[in-house]
Protein backbone atom coordinates (compact mmCIF):
# COMPACT_ATOMS: atom_id res chain seq x y z
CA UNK A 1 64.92 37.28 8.15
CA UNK A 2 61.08 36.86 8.77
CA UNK A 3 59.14 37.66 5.99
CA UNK A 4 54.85 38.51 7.35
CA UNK A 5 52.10 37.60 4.60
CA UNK A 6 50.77 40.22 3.07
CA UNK A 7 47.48 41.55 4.38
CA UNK A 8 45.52 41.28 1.35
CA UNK A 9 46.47 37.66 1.48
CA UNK A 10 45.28 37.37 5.20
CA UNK A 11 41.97 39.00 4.34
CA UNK A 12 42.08 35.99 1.44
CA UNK A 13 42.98 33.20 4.08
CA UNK A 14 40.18 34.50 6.56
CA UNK A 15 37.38 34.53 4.04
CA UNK A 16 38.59 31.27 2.33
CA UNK A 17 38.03 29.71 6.44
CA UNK A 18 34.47 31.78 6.94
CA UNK A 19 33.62 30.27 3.81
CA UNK A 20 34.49 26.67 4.65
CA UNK A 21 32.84 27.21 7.99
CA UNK A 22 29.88 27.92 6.24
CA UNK A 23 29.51 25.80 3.64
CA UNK A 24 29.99 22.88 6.83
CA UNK A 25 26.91 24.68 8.15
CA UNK A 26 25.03 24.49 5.10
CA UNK A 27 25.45 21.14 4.33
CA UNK A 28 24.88 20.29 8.28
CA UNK A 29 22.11 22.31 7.63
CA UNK A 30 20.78 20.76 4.54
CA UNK A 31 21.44 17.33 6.24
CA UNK A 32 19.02 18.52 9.29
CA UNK A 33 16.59 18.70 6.55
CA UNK A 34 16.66 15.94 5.03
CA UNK A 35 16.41 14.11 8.40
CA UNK A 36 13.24 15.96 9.28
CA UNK A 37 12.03 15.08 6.04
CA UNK A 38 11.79 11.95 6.40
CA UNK A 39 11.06 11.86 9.67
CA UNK A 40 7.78 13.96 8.95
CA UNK A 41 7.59 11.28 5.89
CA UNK A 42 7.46 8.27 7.89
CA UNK A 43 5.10 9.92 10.92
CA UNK A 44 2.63 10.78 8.27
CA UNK A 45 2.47 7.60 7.14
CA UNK A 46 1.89 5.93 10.57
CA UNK A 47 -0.62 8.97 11.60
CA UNK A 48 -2.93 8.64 8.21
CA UNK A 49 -2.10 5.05 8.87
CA UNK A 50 -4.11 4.88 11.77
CA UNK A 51 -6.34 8.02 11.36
CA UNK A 52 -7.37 8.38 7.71
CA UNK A 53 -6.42 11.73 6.35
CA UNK A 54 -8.82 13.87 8.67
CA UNK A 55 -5.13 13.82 10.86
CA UNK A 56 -3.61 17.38 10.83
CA UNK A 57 -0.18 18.66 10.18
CA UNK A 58 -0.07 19.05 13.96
CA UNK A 59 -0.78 15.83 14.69
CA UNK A 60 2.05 14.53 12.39
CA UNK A 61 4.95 16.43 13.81
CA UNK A 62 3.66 15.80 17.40
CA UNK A 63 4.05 11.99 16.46
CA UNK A 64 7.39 12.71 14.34
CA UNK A 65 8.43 14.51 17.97
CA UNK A 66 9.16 18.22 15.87
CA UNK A 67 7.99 20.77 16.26
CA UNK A 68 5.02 22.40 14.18
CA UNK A 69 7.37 25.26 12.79
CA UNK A 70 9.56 22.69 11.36
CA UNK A 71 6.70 20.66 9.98
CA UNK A 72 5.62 23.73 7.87
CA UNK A 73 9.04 24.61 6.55
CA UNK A 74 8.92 21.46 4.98
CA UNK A 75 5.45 21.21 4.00
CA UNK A 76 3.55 24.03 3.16
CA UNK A 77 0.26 22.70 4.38
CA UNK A 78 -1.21 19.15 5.03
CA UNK A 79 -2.46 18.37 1.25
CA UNK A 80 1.69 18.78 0.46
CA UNK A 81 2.78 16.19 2.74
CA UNK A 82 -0.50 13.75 1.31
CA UNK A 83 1.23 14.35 -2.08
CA UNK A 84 4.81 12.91 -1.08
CA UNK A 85 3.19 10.36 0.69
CA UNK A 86 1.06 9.01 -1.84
CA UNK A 87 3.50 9.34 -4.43
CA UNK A 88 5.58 6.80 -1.87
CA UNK A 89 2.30 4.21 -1.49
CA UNK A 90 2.01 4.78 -5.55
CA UNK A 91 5.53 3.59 -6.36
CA UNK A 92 4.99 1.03 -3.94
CA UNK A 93 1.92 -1.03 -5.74
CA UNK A 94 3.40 -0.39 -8.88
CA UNK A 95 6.36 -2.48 -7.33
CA UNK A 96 3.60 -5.35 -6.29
CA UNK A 97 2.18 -4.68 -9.84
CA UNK A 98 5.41 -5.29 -11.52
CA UNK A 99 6.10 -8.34 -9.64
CA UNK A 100 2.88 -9.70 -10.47
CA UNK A 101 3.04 -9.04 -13.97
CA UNK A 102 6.78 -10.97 -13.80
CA UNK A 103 4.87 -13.97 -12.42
CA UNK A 104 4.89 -16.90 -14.90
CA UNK A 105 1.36 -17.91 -14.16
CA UNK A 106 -1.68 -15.33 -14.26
CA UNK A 107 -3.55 -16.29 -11.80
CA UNK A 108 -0.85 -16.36 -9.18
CA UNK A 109 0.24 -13.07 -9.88
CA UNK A 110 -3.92 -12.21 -9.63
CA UNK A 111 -3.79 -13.19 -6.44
CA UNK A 112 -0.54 -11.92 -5.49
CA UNK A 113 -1.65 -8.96 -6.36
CA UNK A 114 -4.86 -8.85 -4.55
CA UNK A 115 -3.23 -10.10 -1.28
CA UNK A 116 -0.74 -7.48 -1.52
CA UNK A 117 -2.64 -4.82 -2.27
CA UNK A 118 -5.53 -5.86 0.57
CA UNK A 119 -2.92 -5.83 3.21
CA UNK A 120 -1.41 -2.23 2.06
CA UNK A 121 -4.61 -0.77 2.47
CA UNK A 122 -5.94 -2.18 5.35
CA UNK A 123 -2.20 -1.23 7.29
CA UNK A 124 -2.85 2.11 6.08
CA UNK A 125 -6.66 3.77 6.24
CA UNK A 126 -4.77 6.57 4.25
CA UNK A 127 -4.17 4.53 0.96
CA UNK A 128 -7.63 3.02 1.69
CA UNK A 129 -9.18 6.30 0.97
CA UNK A 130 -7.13 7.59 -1.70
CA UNK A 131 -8.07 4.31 -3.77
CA UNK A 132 -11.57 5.01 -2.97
CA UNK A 133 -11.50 8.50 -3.53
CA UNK A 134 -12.50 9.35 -0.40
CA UNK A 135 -11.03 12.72 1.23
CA UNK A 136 -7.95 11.58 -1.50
CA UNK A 137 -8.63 15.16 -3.99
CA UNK A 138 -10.07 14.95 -7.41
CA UNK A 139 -6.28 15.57 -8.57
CA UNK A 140 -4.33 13.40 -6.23
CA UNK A 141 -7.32 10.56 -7.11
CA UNK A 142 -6.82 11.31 -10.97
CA UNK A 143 -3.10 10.99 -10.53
CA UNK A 144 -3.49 7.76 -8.85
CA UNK A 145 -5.50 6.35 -11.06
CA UNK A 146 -3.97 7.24 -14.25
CA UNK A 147 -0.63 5.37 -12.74
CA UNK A 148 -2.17 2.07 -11.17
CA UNK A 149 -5.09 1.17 -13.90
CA UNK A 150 -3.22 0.50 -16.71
CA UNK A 151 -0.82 -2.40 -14.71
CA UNK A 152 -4.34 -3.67 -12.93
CA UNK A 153 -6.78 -3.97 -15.90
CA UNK A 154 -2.84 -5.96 -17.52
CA UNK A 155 -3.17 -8.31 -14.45
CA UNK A 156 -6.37 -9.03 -15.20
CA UNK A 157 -6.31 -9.82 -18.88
CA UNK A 158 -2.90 -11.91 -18.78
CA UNK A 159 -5.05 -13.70 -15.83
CA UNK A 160 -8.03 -13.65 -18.87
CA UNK A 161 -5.34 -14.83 -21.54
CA UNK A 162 -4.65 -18.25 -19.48
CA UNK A 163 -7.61 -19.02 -18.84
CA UNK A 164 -7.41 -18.63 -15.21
CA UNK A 165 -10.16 -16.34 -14.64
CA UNK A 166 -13.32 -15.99 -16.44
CA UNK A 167 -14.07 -14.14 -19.32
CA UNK A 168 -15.90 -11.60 -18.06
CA UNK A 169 -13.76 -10.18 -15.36
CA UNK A 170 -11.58 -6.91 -16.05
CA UNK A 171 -9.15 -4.80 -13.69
CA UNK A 172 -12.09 -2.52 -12.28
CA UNK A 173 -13.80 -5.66 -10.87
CA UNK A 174 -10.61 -6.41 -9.30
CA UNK A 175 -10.55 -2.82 -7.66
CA UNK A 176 -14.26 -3.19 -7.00
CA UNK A 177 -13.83 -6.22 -5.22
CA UNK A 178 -10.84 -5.02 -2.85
CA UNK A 179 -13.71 -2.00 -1.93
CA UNK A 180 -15.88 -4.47 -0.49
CA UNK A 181 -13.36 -6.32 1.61
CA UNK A 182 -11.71 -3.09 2.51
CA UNK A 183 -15.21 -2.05 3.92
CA UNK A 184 -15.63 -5.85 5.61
CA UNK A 185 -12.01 -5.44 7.32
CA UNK A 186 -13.21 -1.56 8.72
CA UNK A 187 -16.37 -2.71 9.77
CA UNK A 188 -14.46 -5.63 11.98
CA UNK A 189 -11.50 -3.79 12.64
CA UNK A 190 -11.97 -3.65 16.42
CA UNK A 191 -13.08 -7.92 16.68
CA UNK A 192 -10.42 -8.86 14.60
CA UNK A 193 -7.60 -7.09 16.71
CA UNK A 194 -6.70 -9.37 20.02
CA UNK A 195 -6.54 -7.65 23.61
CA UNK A 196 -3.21 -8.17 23.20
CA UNK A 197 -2.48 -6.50 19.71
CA UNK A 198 -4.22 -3.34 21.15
CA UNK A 199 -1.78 -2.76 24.14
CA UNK A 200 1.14 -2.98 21.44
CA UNK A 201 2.08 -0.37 19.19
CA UNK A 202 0.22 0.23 15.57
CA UNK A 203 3.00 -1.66 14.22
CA UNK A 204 3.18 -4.32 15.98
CA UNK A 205 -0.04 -4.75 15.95
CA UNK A 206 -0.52 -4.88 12.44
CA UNK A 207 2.32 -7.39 12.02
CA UNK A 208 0.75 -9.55 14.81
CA UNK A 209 -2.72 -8.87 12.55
CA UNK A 210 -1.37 -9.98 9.37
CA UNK A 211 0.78 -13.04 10.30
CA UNK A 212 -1.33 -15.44 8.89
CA UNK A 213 -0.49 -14.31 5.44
CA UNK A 214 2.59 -16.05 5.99
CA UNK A 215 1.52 -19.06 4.61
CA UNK A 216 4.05 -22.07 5.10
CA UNK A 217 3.20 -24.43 2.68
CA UNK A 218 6.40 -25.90 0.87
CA UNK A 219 7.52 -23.77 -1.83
CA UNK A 220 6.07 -20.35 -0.03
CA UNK A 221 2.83 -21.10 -1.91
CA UNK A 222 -0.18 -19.58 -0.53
CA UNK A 223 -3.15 -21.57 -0.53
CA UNK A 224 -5.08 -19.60 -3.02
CA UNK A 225 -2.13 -20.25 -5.84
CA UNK A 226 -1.17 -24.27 -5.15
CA UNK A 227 -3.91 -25.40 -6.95
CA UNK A 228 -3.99 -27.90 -3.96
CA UNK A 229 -7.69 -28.08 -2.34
CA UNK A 230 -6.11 -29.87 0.72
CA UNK A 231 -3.87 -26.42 1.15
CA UNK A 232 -7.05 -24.47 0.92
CA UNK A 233 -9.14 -26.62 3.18
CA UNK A 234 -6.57 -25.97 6.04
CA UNK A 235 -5.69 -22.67 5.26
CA UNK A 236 -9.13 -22.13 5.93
CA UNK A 237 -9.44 -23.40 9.39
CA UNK A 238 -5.98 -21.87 10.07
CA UNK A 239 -7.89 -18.08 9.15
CA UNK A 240 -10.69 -18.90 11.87
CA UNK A 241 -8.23 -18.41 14.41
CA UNK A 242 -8.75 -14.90 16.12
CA UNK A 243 -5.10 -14.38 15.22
CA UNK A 244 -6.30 -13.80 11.68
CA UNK A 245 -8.37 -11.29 10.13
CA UNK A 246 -11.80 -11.98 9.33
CA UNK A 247 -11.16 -10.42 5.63
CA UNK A 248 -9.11 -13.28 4.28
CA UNK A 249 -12.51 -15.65 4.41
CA UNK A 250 -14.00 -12.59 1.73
CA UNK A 251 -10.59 -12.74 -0.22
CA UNK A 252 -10.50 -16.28 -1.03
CA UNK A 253 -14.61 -16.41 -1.53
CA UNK A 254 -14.44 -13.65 -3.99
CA UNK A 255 -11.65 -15.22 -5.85
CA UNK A 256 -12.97 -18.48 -5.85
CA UNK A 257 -15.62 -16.65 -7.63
CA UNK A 258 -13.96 -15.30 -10.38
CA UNK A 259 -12.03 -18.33 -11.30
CA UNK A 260 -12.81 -19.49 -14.60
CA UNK A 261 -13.44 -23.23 -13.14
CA UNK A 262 -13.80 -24.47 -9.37
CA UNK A 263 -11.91 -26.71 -7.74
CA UNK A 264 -14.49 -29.64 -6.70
CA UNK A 265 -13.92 -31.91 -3.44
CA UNK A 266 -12.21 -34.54 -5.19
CA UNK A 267 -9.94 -32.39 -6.60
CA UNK A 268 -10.83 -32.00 -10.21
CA UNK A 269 -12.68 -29.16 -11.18
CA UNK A 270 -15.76 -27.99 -12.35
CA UNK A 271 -16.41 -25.37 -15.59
CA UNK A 272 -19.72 -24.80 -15.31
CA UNK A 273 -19.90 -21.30 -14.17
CA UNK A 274 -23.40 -19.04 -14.93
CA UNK A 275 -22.93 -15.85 -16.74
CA UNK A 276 -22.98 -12.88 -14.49
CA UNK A 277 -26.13 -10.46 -15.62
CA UNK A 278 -24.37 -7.16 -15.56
CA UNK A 279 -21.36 -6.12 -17.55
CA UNK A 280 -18.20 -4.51 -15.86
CA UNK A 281 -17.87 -1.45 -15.87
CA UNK A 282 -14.61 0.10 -17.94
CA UNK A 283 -11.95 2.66 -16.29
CA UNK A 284 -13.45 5.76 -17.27
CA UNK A 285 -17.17 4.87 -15.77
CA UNK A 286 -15.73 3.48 -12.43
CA UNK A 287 -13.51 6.81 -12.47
CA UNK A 288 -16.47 9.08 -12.87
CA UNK A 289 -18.76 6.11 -10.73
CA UNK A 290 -16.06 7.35 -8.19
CA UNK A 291 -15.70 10.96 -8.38
């Protein structure tokens, strides 16, 4: 004898399917998302990257190859997508930070720092502004600030603590500093690119651009942090090549200048440093300096 299933439980069995069906779809959905997400992420990046944040939302999801209907369900308007972004390039230098803070000795994790930092901003016109306050938002900038000046003005009195640096120098002379060479690497931007690097794409470029940091000096020791003047002496021809950005001569200058002694041509070194004639300023001035 054949026995047929009720139809109450069919109607069960049927909805039980439409619901697994759909819940598929949801999470397909949801996954579709995600992806676009971070595709619109990443494009944002590159486009602020390369065109400071006067780029619009359009621009971005032309570059992340979506559509602009897609870019908006994700991001209500171009200051919510600068939000996610920065709270990426945020996290990011508090990573460098971190690391530099883990360093044993100050002064290499000064200049670890600085390097770092230097070459995040100059890849990316977008964090350039938003550390200068320019076109970053009062709020975004405050935000910002609040996160990164606490583990920068750290750097700079561990460096102080050691003795590495002299006494005078805080964390906003550090940030001051990176302003100017920031402004030296714009103002050059198009000499210190090859013909080559500018038939190549942004990234490329820019890993072409920045190869020199690669310093191969035994131990993975940059120049700046040996302590060796024979490693600075040819790192310093080797950053007159056109391969290498004209900044790095301003980097090492200006750290050389806030080194509590100098390294002298025989290779001892000399304390006699002049007092500078103006005082730094503190967090809150260079904030409202800024604003």
């Amino acid at each position: 004898m054949e026995y047929s299933s009720p139809h109450g439980v069919d109607k069960c069995t049927d909805r039980a399917r439409s619901a697994r069906g759909a819940h598929s779809k949801n999470l397909g959905l949801r996954k579709d998302a995600a992806l676009n997400r971070k595709r619109l992420l990443k494009a944002g990046r590159e486009v602020f990257a390369a065109q400071g944040f006067e780029a619009t939302l359009n621009d971005v999801a032309r570059h992340a190859g979506l559509g602009v209907g897609t870019a908006y369900r994700n991001f209500a308007n171009k200051e919510e997508l600068i939000d996610a972004i920065v709270a990426q390039q945020v996290h990011e230098l508090e990573d460098v930070l971190h690391h530099a803070l883990d360093m044993d000795d100050a002064w290499q994790g000064l200049v670890y720092y600085m390097e770092q930092s230097l070459r995040m901003q100059i890849h990316d016109r977008g964090m350039a502004q938003l550390f200068t306050s320019r076109h970053a938002g009062r709020e975004r900038y405050d935000w910002s600030r609040d996160r990164i000046a606490p583990f920068v003005n750290a750097v700079a009195e561990r460096a102080r603590g050691q003795g590495s640096i002299r006494t005078e120098i805080t964390g906003t002379d550090l940030i001051l500093i990176q302003f100017g060479i920031v402004a030296i690497a714009e103002s050059l931007h198009e000499s210190v690119l090859t013909d080559t690097d500018a038939d190549r794409t942004t990234a490329s470029a820019h890993r072409a651009h920045f190869a020199c940091h690669r310093q191969e000096h035994e131990g993975g020791k940059s120049p700046l942090t040996s302590g060796d003047p024979g490693d600075a002496a040819e790192a310093s021809k080797s950053a007159t090549k056109p391969s290498c950005p004209v900044y790095l001569r301003y980097l090492w200058i200006a750290l050389d200048g806030i080194r509590a002694s100098t390294i002298t041509k025989g290779g001892g070194r000399n304390a006699a440093v002049q007092p500078l004639p103006v005082t730094a300023l503190d967090t809150d001035a260079l904030h409202a300096a800024l604003a």
